[in-house]
C-alpha atoms as a PDB file:
ATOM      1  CA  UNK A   1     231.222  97.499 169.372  1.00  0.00           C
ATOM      2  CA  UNK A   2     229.861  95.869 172.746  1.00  0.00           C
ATOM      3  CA  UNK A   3     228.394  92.226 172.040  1.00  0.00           C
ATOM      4  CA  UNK A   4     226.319  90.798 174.702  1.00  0.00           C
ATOM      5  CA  UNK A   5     224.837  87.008 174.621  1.00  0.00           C
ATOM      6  CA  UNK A   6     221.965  85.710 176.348  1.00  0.00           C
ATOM      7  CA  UNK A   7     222.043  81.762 177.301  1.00  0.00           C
ATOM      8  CA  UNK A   8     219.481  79.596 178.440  1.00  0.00           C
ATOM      9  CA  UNK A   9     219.434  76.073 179.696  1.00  0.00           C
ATOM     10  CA  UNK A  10     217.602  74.789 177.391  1.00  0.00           C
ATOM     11  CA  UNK A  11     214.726  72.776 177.669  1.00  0.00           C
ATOM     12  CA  UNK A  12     214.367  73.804 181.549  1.00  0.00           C
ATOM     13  CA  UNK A  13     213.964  77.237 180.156  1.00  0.00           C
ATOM     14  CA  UNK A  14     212.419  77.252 177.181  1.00  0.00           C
ATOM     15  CA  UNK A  15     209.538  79.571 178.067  1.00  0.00           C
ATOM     16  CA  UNK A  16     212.102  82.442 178.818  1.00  0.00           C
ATOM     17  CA  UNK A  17     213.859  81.920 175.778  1.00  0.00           C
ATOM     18  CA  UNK A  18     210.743  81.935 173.781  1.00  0.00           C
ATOM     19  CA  UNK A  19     210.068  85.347 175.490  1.00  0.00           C
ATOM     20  CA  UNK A  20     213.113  86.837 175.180  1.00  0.00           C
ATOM     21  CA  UNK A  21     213.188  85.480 171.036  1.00  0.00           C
ATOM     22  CA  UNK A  22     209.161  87.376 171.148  1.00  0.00           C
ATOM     23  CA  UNK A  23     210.769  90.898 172.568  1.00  0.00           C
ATOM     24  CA  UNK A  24     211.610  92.788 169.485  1.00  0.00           C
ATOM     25  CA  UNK A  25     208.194  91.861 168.236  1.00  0.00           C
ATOM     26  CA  UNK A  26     206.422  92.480 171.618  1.00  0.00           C
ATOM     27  CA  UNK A  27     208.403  96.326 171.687  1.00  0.00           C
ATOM     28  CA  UNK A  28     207.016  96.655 167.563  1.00  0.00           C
ATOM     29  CA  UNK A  29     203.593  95.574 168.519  1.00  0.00           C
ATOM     30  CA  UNK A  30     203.522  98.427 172.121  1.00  0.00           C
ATOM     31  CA  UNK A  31     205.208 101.038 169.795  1.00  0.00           C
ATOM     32  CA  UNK A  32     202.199 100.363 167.038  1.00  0.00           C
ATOM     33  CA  UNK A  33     199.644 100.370 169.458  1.00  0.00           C
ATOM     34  CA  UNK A  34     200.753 103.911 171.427  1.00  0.00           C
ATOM     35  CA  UNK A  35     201.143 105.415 168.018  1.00  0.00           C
ATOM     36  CA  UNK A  36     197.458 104.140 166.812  1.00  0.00           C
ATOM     37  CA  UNK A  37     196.585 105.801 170.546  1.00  0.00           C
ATOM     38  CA  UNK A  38     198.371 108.958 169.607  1.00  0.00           C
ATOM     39  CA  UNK A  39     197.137 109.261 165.865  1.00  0.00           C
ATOM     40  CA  UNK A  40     193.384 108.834 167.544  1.00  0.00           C
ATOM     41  CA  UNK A  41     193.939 112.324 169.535  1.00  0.00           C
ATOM     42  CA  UNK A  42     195.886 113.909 167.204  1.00  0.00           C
ATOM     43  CA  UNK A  43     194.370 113.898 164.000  1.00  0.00           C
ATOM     44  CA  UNK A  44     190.361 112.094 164.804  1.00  0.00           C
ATOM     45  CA  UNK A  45     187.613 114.233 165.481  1.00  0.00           C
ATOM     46  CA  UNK A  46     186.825 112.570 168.902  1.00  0.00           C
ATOM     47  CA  UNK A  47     184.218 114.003 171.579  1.00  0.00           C
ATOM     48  CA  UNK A  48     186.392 115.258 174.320  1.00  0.00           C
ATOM     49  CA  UNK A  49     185.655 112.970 176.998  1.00  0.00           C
ATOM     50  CA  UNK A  50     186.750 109.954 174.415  1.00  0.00           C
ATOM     51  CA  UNK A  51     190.019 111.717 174.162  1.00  0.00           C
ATOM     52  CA  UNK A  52     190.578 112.096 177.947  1.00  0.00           C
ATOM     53  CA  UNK A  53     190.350 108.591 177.954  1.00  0.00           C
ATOM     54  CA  UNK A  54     192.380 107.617 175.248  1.00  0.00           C
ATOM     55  CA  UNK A  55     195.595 110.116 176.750  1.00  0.00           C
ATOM     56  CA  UNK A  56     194.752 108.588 180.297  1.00  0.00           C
ATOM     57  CA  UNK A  57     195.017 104.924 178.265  1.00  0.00           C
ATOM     58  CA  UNK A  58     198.373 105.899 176.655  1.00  0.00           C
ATOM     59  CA  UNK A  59     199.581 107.658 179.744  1.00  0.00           C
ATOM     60  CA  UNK A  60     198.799 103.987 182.143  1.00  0.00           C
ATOM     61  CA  UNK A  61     200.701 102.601 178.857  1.00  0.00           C
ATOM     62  CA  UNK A  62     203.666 104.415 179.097  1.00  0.00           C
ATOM     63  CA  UNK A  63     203.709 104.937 183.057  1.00  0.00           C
ATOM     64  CA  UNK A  64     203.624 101.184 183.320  1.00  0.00           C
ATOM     65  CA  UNK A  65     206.584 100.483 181.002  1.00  0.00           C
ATOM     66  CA  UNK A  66     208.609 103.078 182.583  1.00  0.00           C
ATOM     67  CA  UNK A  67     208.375 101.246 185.499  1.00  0.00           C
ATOM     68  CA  UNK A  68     209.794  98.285 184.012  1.00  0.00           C
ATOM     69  CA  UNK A  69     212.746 100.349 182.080  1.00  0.00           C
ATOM     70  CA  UNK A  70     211.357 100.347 178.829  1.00  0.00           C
ATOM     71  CA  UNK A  71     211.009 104.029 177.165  1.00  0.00           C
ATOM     72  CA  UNK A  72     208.908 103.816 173.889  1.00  0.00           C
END
């Protein structure tokens, strides 16, 4: 099994350690919210134009982490 190790010079980079010790609950809290966005088209009774928006929404979501390498 690959191991890898991230290190930080700590306290000149404190902030980027407390964001990379904040990513698995960051990636919980983006998954969450695109499934609450997916639930609301799915299974709500939602006037269509409300939907439209709520796909674009979740689309912008998911075109914007794909552009950063992150696949929900």
């Amino acid at each position: 099994m690959a191991k890898a190790t991230l290190t930080f010079d700590l306290p000149d980079e404190e902030e980027k350690f407390d964001r990379a010790c904040a990513a698995p609950d960051l990636f919980a809290a983006l998954r969450e919210y695109d499934e609450d966005l997916r639930r609301a088209t799915k299974y709500q009774e939602l006037p269509e134009d409300e939907a439209r928006h709520i796909s674009a929404a979740r689309q912008a979501l998911h075109d914007i982490l794909r552009e950063r390498g992150i696949d929900l």
